[in-house]
Protein backbone atom coordinates (compact mmCIF):
# COMPACT_ATOMS: atom_id res chain seq x y z
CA UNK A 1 -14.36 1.06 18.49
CA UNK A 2 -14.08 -2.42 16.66
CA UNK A 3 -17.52 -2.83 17.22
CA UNK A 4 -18.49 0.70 15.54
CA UNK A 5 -16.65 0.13 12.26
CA UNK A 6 -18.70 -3.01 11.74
CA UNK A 7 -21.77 -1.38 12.61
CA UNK A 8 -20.99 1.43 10.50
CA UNK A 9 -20.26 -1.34 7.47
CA UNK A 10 -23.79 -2.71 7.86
CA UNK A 11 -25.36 0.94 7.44
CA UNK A 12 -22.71 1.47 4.77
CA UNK A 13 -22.74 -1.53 2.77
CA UNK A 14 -24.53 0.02 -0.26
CA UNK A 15 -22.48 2.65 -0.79
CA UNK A 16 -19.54 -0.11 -1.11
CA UNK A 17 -22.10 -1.90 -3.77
CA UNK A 18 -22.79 1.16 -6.08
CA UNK A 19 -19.61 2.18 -6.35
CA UNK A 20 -17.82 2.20 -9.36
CA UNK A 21 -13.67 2.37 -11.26
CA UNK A 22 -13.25 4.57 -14.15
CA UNK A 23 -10.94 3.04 -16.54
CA UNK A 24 -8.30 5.99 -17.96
CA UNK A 25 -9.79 6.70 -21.62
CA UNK A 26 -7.17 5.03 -24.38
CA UNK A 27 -7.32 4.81 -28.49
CA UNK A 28 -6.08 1.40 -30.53
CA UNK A 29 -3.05 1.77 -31.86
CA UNK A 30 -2.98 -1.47 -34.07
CA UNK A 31 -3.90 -4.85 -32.99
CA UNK A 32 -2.55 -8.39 -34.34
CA UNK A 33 -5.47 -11.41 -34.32
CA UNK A 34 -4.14 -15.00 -35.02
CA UNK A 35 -6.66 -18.36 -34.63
CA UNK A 36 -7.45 -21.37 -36.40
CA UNK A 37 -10.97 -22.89 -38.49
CA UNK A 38 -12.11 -24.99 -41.38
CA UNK A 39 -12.11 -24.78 -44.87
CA UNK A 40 -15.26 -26.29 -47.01
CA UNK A 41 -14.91 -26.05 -51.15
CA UNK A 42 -17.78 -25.17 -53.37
CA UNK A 43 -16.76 -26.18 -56.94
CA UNK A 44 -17.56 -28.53 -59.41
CA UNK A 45 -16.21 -31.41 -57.98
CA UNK A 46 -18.67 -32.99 -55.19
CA UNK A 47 -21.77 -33.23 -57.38
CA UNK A 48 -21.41 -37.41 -57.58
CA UNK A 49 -23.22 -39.67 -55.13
CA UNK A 50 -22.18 -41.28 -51.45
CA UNK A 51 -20.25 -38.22 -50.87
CA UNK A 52 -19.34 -37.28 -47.13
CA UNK A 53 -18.49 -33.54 -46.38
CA UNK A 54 -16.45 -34.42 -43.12
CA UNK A 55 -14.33 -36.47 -45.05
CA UNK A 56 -13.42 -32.84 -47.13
CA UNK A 57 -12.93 -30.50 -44.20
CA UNK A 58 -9.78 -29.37 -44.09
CA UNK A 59 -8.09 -27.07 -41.94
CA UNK A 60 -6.62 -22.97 -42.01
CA UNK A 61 -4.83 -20.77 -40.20
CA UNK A 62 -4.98 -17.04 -39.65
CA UNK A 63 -2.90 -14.23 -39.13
CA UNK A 64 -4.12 -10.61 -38.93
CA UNK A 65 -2.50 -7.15 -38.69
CA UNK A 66 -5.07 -4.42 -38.02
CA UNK A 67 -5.12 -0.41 -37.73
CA UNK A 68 -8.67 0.78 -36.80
CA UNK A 69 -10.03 3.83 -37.14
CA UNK A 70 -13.11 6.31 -36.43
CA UNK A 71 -13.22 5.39 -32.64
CA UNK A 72 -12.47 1.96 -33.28
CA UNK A 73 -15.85 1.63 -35.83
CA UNK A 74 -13.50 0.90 -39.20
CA UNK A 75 -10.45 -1.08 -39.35
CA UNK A 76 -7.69 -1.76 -42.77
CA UNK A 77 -6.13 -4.97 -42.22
CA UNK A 78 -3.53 -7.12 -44.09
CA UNK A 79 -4.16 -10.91 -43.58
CA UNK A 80 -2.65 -14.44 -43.78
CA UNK A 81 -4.67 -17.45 -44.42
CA UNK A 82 -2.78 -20.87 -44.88
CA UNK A 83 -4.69 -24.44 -45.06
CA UNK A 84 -5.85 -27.11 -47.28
CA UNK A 85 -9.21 -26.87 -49.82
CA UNK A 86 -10.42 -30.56 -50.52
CA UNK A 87 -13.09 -32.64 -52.48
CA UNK A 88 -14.08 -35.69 -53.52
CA UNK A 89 -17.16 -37.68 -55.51
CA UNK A 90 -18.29 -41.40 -55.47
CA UNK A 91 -20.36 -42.43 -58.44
CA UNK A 92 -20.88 -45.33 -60.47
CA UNK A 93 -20.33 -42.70 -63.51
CA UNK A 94 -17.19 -43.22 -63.72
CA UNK A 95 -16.46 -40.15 -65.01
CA UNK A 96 -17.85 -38.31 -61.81
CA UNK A 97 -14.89 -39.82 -59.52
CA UNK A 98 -12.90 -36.84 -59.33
CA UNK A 99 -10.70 -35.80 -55.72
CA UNK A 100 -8.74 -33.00 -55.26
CA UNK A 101 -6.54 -31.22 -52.37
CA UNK A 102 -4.84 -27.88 -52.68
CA UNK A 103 -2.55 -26.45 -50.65
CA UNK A 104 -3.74 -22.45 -49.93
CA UNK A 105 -1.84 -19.56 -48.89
CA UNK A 106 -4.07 -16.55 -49.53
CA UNK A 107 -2.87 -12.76 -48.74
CA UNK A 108 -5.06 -10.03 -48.24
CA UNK A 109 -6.33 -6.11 -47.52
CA UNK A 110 -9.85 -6.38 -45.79
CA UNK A 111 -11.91 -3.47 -44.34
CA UNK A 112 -13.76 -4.45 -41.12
CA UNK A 113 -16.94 -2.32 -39.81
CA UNK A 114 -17.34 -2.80 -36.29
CA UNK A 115 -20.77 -1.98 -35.01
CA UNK A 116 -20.05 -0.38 -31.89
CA UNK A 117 -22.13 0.53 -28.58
CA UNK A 118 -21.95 2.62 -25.32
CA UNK A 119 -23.97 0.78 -23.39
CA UNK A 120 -20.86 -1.32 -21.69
CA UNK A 121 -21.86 -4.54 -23.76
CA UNK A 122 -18.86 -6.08 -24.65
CA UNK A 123 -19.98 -7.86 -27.69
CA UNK A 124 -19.56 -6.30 -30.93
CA UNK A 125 -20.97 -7.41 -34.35
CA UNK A 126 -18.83 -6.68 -37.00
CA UNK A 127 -18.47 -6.99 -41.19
CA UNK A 128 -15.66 -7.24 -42.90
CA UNK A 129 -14.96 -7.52 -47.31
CA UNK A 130 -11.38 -6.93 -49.49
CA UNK A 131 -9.68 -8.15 -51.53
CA UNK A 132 -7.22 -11.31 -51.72
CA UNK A 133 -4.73 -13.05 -53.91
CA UNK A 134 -4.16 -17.27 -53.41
CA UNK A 135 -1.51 -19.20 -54.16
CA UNK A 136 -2.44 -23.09 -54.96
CA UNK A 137 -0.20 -26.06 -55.28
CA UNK A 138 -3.22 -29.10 -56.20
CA UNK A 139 -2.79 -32.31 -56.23
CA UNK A 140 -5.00 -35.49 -57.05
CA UNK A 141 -4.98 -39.24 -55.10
CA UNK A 142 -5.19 -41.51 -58.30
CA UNK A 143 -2.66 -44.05 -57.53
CA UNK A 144 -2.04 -46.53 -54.62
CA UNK A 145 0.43 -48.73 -53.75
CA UNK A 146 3.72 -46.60 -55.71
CA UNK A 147 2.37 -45.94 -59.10
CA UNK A 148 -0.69 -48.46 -58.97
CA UNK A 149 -3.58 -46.40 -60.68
CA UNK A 150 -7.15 -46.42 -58.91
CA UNK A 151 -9.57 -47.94 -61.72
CA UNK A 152 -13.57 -46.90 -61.66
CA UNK A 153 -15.96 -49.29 -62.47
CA UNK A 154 -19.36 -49.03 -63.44
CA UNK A 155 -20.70 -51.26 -60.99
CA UNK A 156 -19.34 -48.55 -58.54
CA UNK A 157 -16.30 -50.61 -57.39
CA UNK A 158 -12.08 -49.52 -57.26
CA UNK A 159 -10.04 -52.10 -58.58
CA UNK A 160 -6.69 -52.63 -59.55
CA UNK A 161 -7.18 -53.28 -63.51
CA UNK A 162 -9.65 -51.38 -65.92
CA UNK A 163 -12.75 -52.45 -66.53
CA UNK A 164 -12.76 -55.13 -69.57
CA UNK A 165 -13.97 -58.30 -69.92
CA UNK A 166 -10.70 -60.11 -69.13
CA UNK A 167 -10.22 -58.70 -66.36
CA UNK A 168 -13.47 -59.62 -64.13
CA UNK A 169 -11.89 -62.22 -62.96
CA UNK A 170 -8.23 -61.16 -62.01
CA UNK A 171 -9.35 -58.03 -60.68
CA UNK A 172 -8.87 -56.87 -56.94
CA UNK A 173 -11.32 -54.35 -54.66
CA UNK A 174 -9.06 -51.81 -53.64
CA UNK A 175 -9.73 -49.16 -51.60
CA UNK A 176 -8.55 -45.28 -51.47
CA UNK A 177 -5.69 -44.69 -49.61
CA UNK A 178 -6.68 -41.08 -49.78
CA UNK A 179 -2.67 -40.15 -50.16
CA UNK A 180 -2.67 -36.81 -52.38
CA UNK A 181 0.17 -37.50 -54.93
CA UNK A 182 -0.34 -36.54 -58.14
CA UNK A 183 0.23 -32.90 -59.16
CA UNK A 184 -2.89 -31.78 -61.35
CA UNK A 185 -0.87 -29.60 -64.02
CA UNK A 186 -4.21 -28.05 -65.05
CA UNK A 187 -5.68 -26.85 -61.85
CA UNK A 188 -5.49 -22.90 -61.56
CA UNK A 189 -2.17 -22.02 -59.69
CA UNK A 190 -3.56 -19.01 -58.12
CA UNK A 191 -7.03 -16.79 -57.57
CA UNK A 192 -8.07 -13.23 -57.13
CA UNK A 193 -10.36 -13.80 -54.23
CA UNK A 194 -13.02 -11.68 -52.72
CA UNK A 195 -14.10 -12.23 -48.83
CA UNK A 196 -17.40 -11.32 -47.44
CA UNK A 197 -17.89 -11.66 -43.78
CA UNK A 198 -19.71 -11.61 -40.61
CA UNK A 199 -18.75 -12.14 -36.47
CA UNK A 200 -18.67 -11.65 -33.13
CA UNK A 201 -16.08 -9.90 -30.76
CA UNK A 202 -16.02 -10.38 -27.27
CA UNK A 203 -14.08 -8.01 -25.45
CA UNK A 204 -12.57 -9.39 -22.57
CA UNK A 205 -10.49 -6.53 -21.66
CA UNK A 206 -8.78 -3.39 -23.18
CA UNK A 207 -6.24 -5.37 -24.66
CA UNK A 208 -7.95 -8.71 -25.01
CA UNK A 209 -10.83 -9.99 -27.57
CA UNK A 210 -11.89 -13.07 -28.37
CA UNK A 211 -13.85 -13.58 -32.27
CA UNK A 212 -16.38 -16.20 -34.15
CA UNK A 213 -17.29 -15.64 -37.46
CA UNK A 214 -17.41 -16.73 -41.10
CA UNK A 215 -15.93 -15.92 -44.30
CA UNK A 216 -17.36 -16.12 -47.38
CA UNK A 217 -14.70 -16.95 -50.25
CA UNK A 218 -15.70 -16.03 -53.80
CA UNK A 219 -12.91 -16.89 -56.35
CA UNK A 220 -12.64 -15.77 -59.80
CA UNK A 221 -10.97 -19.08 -61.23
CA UNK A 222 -13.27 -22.02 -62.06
CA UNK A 223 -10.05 -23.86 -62.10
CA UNK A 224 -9.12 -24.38 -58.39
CA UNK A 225 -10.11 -28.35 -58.22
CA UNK A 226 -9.27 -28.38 -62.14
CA UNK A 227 -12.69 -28.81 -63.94
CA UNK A 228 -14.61 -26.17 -65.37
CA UNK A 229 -18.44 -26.01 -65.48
CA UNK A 230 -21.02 -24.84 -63.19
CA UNK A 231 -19.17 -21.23 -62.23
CA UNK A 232 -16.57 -19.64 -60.07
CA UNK A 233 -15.13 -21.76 -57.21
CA UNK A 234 -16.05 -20.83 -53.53
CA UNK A 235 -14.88 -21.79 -50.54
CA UNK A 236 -15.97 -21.27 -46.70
CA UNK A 237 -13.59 -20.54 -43.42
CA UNK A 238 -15.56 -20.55 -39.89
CA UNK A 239 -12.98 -19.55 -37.45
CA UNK A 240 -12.27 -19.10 -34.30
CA UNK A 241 -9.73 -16.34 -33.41
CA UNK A 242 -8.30 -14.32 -30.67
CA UNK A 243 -6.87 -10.36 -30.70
CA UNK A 244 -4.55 -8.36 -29.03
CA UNK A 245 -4.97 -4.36 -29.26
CA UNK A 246 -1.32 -2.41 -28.92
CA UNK A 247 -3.22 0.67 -26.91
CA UNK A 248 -2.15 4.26 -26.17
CA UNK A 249 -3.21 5.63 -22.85
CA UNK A 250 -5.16 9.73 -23.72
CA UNK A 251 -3.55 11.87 -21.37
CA UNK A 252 -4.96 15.35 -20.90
CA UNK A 253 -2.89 17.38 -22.39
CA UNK A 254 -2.87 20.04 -19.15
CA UNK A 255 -1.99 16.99 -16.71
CA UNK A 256 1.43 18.33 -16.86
CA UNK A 257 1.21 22.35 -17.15
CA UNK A 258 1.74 23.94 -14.04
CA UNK A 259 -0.16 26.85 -13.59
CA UNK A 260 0.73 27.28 -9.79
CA UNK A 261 2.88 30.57 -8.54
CA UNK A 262 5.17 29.61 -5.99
CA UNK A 263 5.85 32.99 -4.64
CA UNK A 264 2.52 33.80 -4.27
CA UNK A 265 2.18 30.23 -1.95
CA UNK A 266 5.59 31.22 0.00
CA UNK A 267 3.41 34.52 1.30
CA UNK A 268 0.07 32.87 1.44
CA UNK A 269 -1.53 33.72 4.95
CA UNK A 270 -5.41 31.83 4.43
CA UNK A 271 -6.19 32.23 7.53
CA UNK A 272 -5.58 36.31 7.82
CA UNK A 273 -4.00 35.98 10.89
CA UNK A 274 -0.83 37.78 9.81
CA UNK A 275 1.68 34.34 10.04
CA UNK A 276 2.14 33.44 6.42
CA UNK A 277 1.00 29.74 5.83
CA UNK A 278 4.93 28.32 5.93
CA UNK A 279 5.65 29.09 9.05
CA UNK A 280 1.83 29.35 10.82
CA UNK A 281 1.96 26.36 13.29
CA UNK A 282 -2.20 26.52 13.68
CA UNK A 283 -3.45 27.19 10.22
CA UNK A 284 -6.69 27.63 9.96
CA UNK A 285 -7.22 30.09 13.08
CA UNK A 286 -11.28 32.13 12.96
CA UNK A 287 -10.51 35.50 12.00
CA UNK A 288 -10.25 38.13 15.27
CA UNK A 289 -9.27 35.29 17.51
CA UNK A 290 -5.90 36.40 19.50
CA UNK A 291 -2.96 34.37 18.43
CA UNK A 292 1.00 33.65 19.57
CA UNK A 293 3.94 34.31 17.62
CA UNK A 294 3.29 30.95 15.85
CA UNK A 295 -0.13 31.56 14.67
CA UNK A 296 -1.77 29.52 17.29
CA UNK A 297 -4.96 31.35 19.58
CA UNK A 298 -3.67 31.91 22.77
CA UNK A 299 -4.21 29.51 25.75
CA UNK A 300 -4.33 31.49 28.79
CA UNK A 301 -4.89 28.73 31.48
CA UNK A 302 -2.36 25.94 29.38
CA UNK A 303 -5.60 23.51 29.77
CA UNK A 304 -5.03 22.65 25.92
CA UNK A 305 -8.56 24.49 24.89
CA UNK A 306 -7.60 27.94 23.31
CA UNK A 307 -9.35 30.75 25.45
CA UNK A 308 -11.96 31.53 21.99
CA UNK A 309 -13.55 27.93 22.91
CA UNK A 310 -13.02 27.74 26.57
CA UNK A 311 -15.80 28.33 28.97
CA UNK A 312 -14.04 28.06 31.89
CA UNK A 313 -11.27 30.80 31.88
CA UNK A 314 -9.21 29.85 34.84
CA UNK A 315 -9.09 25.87 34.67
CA UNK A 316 -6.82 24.94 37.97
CA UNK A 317 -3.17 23.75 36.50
CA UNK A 318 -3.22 19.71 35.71
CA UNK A 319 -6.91 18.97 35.82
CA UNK A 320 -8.73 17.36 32.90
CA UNK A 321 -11.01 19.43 30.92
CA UNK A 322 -13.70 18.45 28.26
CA UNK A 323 -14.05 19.75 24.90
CA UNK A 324 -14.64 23.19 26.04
CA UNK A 325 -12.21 23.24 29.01
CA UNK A 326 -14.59 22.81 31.98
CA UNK A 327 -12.79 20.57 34.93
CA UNK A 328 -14.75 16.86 34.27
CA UNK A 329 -15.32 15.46 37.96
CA UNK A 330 -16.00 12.55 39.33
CA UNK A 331 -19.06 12.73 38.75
CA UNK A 332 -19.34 13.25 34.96
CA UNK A 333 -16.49 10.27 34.69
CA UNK A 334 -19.42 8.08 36.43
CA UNK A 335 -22.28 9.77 34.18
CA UNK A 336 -19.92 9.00 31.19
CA UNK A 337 -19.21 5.45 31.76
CA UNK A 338 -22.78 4.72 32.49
CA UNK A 339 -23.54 6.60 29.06
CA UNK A 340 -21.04 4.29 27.54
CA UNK A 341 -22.22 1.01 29.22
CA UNK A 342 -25.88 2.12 27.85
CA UNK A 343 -24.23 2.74 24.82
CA UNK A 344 -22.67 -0.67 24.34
CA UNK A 345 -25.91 -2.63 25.42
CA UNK A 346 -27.25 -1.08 22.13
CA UNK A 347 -24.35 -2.11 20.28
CA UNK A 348 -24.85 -5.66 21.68
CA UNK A 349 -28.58 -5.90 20.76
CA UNK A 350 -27.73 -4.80 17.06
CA UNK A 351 -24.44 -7.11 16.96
CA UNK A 352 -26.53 -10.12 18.21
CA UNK A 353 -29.03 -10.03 15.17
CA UNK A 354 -28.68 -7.56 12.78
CA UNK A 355 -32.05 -6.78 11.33
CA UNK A 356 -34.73 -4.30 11.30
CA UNK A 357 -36.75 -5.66 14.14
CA UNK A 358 -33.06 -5.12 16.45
CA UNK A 359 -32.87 -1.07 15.10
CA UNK A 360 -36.70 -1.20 16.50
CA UNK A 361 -35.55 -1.78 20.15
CA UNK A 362 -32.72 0.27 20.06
CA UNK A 363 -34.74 3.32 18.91
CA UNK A 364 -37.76 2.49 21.74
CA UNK A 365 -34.35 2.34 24.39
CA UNK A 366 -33.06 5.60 23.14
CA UNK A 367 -36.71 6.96 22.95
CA UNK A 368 -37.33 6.32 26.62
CA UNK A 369 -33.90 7.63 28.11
CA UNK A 370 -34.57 10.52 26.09
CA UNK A 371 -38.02 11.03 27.65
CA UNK A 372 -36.65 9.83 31.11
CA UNK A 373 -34.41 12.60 31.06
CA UNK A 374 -36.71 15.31 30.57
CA UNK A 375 -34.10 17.14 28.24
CA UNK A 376 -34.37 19.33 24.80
CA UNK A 377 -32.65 18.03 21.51
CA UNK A 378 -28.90 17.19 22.46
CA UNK A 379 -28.25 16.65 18.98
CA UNK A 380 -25.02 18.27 17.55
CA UNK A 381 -25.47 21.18 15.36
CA UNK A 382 -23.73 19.08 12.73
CA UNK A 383 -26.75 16.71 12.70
CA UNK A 384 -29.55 18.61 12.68
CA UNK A 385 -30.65 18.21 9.44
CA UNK A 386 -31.06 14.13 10.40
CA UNK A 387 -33.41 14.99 12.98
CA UNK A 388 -36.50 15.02 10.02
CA UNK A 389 -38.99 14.69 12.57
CA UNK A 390 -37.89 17.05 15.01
CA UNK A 391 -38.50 15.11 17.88
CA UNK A 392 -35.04 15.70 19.33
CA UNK A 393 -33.56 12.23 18.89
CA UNK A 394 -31.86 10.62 15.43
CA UNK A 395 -34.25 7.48 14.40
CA UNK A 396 -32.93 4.57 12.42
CA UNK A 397 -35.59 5.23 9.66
CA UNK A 398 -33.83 9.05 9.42
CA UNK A 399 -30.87 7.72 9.16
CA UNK A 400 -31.90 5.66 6.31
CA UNK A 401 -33.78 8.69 4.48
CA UNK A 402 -29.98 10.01 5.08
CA UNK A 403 -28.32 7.52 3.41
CA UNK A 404 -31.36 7.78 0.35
CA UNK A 405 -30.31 11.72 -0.03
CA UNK A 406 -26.70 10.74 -0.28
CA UNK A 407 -27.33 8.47 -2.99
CA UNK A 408 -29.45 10.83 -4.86
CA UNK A 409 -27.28 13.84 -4.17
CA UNK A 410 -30.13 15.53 -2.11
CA UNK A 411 -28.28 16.13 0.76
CA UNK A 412 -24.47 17.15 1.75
CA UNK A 413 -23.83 13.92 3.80
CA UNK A 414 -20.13 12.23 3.00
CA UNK A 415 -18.90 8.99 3.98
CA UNK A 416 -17.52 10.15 7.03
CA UNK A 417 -20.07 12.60 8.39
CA UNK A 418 -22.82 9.65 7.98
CA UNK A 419 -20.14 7.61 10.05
CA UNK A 420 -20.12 9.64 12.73
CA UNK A 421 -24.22 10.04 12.67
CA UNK A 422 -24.45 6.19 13.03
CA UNK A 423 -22.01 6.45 15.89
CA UNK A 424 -24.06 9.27 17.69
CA UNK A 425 -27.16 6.98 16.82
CA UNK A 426 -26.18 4.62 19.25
CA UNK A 427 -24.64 7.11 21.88
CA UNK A 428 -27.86 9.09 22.55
């Protein structure tokens, strides 16, 4: 028997590889996204020489709280960003030596469009815009050691004393210590912002997505890093973020209605043999076959075969019967364990190498005790519709163009009824 289920898994292993789950259908309820990026300013400051933008990447913070809607395709949000905005200039102007770091928190309503598929791809393009308000706190580094100002000279040197004549020679070289102390009293203290911006979101399960994107930061202050000039300050945030959807399961809403009369079931008889279904010990009894007090057809001889399948009526008491209650002998126990020692040589030339060439010999073997036999079709009514050649025996190649109707629904073959056809294939 051990032998048959894994023989029945080779045949069967396909069916195992195109199956598929279902997930239970479910809406968002809200979701909550939190992750972390960089901040780069556009303003007015960082138009000087010998400037380096990594040395003005700050970072920010993100917190978002998010109801979507239209089968997930729009969502309202209210958002937290927190981080630093920075920027600096080298030149030997020395007027064009400017720095500046300000401290951000930023609130926000954004709408995000999600473009969405239903193809299974789990990544999802999205846009999002709103509208934002910033609070800044700026502050300059223009002083080192305590109170010691930073002095610009024109030969593009920091030194400790300004730049006069008399003081060529008892000046130091001093270096930034890039320590943001001094509060800029004239830098905008906060900004109407509006974001524009584009990502990615990964879903990584129903509850689970991961998101890359950009934001696009247009102020309307020209005052953020405290000079005024070329236009509105900007600033950048690439991020990096993940989210966590609160769903809600759909349930069918007549899961739970009960439309079943339990009266009616109490005097249920299916079968129509007159014992109602409760108390019918043998349900499922063909109609006009004689029956007991218990529903059961009536066993005249006690062989265990009711006497509407029997074909031997008057089996002697305590002998074993087949399937239709004829006495097996001695000799059909020999004829049956030769059938199954035939049988399991089959099973051993399969189970040795498992390949097409193997199901070739074991169709010529069943092919010539077929013919040696000198027999019609013993092929179970059940079958039948395997044999495609009619040549009275089930092929391995008809069994395959069995297994091809399943898959396309052409046939009425289950699981279990092509189980039992591979096990008659090797038993003929």
């Amino acid at each position: 028997m051990k032998n048959r289920l894994i023989l029945s898994f080779f045949f069967l292993l396909i069916i195992a590889e195109k199956s598929f789950s279902q997930e239970v259908p479910y809406t968002s309820v809200a979701s909550i996204t939190a992750g972390g990026g960089i901040l780069t300013f556009n303003g007015d400051i960082g138009k000087g020489e010998n400037v380096s933008a990594y040395t003005f990447i700050r970072g920010g913070y993100y917190l978002n709280a998010e109801k979507r809607f239209a089968k997930d395709r729009l969502g309202a949000s209210f958002n937290l960003l927190f981080g630093k905005l920075a920027m600096g200039e080298r030149s030997v102007i020395v007027t064009r030596n400017n720095n500046f770091e300000s401290k951000v928190t930023q609130l926000g309503l954004n709408f995000t469009f999600y473009l969405q598929n239903n193809k299974g791809i789990p990544l999802v393009p999205y846009a999002t815009t709103g509208f934002s308000y910033a609070m800044l706190k700026t502050n300059a580094d223009r002083k080192y050691s305590g109170d010691s100002l930073y002095y610009y000279w024109k030969d593009g040197s920091i030194r400790n004393f300004p730049e006069l004549p008399a003081n060529v020679l008892i000046s130091k070289h001093i270096t930034r210590d890039y320590i943001y102390e001094t509060p800029i009293d004239s830098a905008a203290k906060s900004a109407m912002i509006l974001p524009v911006g584009i990502g990615l979101k990964m879903k990584l399960s129903k509850r689970l997505e991961a998101n890359l994107g950009i934001t696009y930061h247009m102020s309307f202050s020209d005052g953020i890093d405290a000079l005024k000039g070329s236009g509105k300050d900007k600033y950048l945030y690439s991020y990096f973020s993940a989210t966590y959807n609160i769903i809600k399961e759909i349930k069918d809403p007549n899961a739970n209605k009960s439309t079943i009369d339990f009266a009616a079931i109490d005097q249920l008889d299916l079968d129509g043999d007159k014992v109602n279904d409760d108390s019918d010990k043998c349900p499922g009894t063909p109609k006009g076959v004689k029956i007991d007090s218990k529903g059961c057809p009536l066993d005249s001889d006690e062989d265990g075969i009711p006497d509407y399948l029997d074909k031997e009526a008057s089996t002697k008491k305590g002998s074993l019967v087949d399937e239709y209650g004829k006495t097996i002998t001695d000799a059909m126990i020999f004829e049956k364990a030769m059938q199954d020692s035939l049988t399991q040589g089959r099973v051993n030339t399969f189970m040795r190498a498992p390949s097409s060439e193997s199901l070739k010999q074991v169709d010529s073997d069943i092919k010539k005790n077929h013919a040696s036999k000198g027999k019609g079709s013993n092929i179970p009514p059940l079958f039948l519709s395997a044999d495609i050649n009619k040549d009275g025996v089930i092929s391995s190649s008809e069994i395959t163009a069995i297994l091809d109707g399943f898959f396309d629904g052409t046939n009425d073959y289950t699981v279990e009824k092509i189980h039992s056809l591979i096990e008659f294939f090797f038993e003929q």
